[in-house]
Protein backbone atom coordinates (compact mmCIF):
# COMPACT_ATOMS: atom_id res chain seq x y z
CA UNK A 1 5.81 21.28 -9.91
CA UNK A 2 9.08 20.33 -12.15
CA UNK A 3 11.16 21.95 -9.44
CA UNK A 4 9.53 20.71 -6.62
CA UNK A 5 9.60 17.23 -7.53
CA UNK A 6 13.26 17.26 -8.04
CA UNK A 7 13.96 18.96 -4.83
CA UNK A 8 11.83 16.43 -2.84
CA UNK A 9 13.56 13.24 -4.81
CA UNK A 10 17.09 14.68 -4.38
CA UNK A 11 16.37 14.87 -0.56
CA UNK A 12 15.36 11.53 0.05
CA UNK A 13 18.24 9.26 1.26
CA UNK A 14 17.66 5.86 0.19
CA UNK A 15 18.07 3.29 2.61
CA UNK A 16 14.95 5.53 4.05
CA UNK A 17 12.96 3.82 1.02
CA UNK A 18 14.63 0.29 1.74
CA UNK A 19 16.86 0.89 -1.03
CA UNK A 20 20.55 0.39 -0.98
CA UNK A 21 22.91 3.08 -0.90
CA UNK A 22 24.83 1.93 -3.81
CA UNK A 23 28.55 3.22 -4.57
CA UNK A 24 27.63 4.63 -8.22
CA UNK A 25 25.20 7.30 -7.35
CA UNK A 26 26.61 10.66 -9.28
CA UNK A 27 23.49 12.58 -7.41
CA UNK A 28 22.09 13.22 -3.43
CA UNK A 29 19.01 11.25 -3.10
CA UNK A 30 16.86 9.00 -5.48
CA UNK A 31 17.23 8.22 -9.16
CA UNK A 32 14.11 8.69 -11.41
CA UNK A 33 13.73 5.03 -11.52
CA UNK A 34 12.99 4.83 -8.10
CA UNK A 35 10.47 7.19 -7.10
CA UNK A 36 8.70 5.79 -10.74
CA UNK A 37 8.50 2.02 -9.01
CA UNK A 38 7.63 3.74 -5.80
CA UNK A 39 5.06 5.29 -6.98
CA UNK A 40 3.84 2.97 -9.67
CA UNK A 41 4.39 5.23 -12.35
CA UNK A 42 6.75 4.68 -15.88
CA UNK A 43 10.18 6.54 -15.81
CA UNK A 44 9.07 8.39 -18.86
CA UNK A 45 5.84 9.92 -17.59
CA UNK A 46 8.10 11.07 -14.26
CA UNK A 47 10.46 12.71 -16.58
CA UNK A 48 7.70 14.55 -18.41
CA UNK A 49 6.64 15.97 -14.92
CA UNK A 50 10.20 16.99 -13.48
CA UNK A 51 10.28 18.57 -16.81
CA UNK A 52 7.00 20.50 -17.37
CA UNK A 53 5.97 18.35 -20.38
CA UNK A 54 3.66 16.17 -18.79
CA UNK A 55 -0.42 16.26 -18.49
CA UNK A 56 -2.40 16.90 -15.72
CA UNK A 57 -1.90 14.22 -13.02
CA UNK A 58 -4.90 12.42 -11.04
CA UNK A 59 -5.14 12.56 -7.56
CA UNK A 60 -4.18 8.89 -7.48
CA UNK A 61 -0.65 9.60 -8.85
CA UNK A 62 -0.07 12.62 -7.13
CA UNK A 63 -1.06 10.80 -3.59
CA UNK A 64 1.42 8.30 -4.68
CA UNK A 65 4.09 10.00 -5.84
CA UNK A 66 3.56 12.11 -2.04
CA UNK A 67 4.05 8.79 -0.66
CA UNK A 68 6.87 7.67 -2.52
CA UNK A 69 8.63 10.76 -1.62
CA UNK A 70 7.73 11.01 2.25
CA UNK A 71 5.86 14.43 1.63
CA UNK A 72 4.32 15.81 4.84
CA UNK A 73 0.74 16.65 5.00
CA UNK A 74 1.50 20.02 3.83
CA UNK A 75 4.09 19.43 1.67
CA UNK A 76 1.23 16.91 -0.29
CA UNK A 77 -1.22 19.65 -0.16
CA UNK A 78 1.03 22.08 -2.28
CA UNK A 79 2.05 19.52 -4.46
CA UNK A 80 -1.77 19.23 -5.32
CA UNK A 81 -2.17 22.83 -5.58
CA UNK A 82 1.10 23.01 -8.35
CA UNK A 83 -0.28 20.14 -10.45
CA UNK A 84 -3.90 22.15 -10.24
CA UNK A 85 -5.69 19.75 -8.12
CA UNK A 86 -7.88 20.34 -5.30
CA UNK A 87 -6.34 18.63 -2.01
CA UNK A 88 -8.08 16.51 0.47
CA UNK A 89 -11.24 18.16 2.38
CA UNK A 90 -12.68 17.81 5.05
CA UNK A 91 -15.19 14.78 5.10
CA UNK A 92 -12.24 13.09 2.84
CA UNK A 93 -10.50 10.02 3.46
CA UNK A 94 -7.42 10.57 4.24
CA UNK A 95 -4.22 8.96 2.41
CA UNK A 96 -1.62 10.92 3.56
CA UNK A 97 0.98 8.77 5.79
CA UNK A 98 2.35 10.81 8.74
CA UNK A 99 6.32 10.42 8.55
CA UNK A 100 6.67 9.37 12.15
CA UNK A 101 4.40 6.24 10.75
CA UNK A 102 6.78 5.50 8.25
CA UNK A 103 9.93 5.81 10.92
CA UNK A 104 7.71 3.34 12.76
CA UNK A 105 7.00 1.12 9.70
CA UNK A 106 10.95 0.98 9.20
CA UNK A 107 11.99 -0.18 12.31
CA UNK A 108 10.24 -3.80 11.73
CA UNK A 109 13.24 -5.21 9.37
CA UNK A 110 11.89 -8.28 10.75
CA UNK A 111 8.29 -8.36 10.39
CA UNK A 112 6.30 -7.62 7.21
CA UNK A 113 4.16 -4.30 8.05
CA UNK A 114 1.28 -2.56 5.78
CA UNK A 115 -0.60 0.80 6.12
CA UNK A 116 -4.61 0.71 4.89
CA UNK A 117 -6.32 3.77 5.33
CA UNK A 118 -10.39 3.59 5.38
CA UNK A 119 -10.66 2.72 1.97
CA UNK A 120 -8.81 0.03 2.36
CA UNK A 121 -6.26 1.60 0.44
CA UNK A 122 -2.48 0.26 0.25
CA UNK A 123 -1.14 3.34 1.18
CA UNK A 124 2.51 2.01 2.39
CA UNK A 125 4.51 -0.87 3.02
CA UNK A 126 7.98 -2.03 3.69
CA UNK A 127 10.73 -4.47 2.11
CA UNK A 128 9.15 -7.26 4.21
CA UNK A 129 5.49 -6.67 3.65
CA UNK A 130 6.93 -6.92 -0.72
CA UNK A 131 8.85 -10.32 0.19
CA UNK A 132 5.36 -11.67 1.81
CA UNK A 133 3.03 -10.59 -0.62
CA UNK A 134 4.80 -9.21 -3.70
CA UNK A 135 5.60 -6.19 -5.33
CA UNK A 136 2.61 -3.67 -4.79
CA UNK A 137 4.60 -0.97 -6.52
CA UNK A 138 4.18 -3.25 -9.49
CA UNK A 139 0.17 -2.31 -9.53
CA UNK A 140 -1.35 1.06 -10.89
CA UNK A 141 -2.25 3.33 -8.00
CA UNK A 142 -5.63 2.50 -8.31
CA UNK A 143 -5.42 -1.11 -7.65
CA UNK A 144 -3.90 -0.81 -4.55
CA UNK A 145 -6.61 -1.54 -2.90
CA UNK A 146 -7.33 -4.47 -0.91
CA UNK A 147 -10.82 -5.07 -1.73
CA UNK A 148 -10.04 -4.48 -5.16
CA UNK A 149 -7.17 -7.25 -4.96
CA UNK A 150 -9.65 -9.52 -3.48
CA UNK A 151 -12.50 -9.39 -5.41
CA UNK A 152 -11.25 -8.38 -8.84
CA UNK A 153 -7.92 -9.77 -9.35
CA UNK A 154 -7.68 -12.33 -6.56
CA UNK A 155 -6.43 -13.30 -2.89
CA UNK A 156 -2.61 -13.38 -4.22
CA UNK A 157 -0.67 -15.67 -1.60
CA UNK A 158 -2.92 -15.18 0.88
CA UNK A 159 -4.53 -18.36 1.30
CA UNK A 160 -8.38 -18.57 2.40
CA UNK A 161 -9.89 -21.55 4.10
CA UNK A 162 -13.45 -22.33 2.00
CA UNK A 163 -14.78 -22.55 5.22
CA UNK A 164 -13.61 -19.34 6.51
CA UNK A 165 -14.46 -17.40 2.79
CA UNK A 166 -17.78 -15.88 3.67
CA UNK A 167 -16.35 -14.60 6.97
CA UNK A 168 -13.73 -12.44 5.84
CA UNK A 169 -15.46 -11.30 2.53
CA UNK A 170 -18.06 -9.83 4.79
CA UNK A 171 -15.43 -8.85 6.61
CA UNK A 172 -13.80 -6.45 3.75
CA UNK A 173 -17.29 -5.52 2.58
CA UNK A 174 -18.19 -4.39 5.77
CA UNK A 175 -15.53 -2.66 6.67
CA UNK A 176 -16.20 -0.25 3.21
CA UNK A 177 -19.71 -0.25 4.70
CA UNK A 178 -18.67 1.61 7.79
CA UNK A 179 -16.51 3.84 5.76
CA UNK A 180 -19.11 4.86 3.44
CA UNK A 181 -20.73 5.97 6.45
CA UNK A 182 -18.00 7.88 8.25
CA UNK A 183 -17.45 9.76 4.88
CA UNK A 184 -19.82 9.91 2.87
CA UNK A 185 -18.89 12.59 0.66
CA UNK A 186 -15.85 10.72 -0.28
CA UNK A 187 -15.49 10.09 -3.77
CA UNK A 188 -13.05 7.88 -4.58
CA UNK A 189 -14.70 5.52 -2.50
CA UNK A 190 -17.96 6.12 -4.24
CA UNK A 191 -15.54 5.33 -7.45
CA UNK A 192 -14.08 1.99 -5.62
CA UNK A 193 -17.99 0.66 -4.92
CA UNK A 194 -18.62 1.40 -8.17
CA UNK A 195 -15.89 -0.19 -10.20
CA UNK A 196 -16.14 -3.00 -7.66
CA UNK A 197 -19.82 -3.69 -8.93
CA UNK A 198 -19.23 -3.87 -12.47
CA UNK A 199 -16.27 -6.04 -12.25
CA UNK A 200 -17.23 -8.49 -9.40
CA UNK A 201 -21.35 -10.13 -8.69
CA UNK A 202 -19.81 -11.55 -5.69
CA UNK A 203 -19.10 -7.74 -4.35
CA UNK A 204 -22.64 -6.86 -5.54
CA UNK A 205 -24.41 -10.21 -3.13
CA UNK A 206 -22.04 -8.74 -0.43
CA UNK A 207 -22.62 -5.20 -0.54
CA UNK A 208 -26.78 -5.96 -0.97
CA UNK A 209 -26.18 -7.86 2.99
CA UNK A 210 -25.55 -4.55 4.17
CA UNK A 211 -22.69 -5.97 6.77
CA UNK A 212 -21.05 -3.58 9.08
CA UNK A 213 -18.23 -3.83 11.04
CA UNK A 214 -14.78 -4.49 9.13
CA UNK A 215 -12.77 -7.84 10.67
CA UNK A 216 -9.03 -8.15 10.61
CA UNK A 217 -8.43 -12.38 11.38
CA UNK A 218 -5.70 -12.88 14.14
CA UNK A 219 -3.70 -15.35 11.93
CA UNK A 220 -3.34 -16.04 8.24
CA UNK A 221 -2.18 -18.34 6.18
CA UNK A 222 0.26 -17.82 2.91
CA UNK A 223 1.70 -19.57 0.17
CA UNK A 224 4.94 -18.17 -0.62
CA UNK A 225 6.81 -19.47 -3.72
CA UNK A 226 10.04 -20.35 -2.28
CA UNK A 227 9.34 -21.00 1.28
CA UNK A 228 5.52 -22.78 1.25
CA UNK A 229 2.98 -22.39 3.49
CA UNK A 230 3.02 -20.00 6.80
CA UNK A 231 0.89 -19.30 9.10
CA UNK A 232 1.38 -15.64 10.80
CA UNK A 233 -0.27 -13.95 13.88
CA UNK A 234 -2.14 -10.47 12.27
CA UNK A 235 -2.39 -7.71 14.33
CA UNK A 236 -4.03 -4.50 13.58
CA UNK A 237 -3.15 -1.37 15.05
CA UNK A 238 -5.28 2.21 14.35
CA UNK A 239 -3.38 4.90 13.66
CA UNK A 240 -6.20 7.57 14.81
CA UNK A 241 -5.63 10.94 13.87
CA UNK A 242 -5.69 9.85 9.84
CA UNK A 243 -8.26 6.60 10.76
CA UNK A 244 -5.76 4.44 9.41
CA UNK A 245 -5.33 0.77 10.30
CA UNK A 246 -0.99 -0.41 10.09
CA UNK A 247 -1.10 -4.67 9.83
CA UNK A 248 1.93 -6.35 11.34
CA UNK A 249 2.44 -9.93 10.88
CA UNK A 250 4.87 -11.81 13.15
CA UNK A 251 4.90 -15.63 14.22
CA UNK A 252 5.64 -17.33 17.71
CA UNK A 253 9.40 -17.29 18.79
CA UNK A 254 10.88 -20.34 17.99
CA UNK A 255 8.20 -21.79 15.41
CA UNK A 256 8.54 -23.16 11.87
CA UNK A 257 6.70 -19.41 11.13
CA UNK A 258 9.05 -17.82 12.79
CA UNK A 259 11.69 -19.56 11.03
CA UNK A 260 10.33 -18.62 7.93
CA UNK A 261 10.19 -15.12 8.50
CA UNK A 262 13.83 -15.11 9.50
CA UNK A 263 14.71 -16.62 5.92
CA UNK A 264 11.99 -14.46 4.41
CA UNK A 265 14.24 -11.47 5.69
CA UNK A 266 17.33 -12.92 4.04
CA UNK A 267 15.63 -14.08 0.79
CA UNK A 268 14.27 -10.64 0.27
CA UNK A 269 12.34 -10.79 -3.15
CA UNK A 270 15.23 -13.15 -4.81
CA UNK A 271 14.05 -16.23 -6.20
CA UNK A 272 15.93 -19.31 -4.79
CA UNK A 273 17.53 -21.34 -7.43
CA UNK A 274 18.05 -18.09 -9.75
CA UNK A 275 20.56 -17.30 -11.14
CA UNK A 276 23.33 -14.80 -10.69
């Protein structure tokens, strides 16, 4: 798995990651430090992989560090099979992220883009998507998770009208709702419903309602710390064959939002006023 690690990180170039090419780089492809914040792992527990030292790793970190490295679907399945994990099965959500997704994904420099997969899952983003919401590469694997954010950590800078709460909650709960029906012999949702019971009674009023049907709103409003409020149009597209859902924000050609977004581009994940 060592090997096979390195191989897959020396292959990567990285402006395919959103990562600058640098001058400095005395190897092909990505540093250690990269694919660790890609994946949401520490440098030193990567290092203990590449090098055979390390533990067993959970099917979380191994479907992250797939992602972070652009496996294919069965380049992911062997790397389950070296670390001695069972790979997805049939009846399984799926959280493997086509490549021709991410190509697609990469060609909106302008627009912030995520990928959920049924679980509502954070699966992939790009450099946009981290200047609009923040660094998800900064969470654990685990709470990557949208439903998780919401209802055990908090909405972030995603700002919800009081009035327009109730709607959207339902909204998230019902869309896990439907998925616990299309798969029900998933278990790491199974694991999600059950970790978001014990840490949230709001999940546990929700989830008793029995709501169906998952809702995506066609604008929402943010509160970004350098630029204030923005309001952007949501759109959410299905990627079918892995029942995946890609979110796209954009804003009106010629608006203040759109505006915004342009600067968002060139501010990046800088702070304004910082400095250099």
């Amino acid at each position: 798995m060592g090997a096979a690690l390195r191989g897959w990180r020396a292959r990567i170039v990285p402006v395919e990651v959103g990562l600058p090419a640098g001058t400095r780089r005395r190897t092909p492809g990505l540093r250690r430090e990269e694919v660790a914040q890609l994946a949401g792992v520490s440098v030193d527990y990567l290092t203990r992989l590449e090098q055979a030292r390390g533990s067993h790793p959970s099917g979380a970190v191994l479907a992250a560090l797939a992602r972070a490295l652009r496996l294919s679907p069965a380049e992911r399945d062997h790397l389950f099979v070296l670390a001695g994990a069972t790979p997805s099965a049939p009846g399984q959500i799926s959280d493997v992220v086509r490549p021709s997704v991410l190509r697609l994904m990469d060609r909106f420099v302008d627009l912030p883009a995520l990928l959920l997969n049924a679980r509502l899952d954070i699966l992939a983003w790009n450099p946009m998507a981290t200047a609009l919401h923040g660094d998800f590469s900064e969470f654990p694997p685990a709470e990557r998770n949208i439903a998780w954010r919401r209802f055990a950590v908090g909405p972030g800078r995603l700002l919800i009208p009081a009035d327009r709460r109730e709607h959207l909650d339902l909204g998230l709960v019902g869309g896990l709702r439907d998925a616990a029906a299309r798969y029900p012999e998933d278990t790491e949702l199974r694991r999600l419903v059950r970790r978001l019971r014990a840490a949230s009674p709001e999940f546990v009023a929700l989830w008793a309602r029995r709501p169906v049907g998952g809702r995506h709103e066609d604008r929402k409003r943010f509160n970004h710390p350098e630029l204030g409020e923005l309001e952007l149009d949501c759109d959410a597209l299905h990627v079918a064959e892995e029942d995946q859902t890609l979110i796209v924000y954009s804003a009106t050609e010629g608006s203040r939002d759109a505006e915004a977004l342009a600067l968002l581009r060139v501010l990046g994940t800088q702070r304004l006023g910082a400095s250099h």
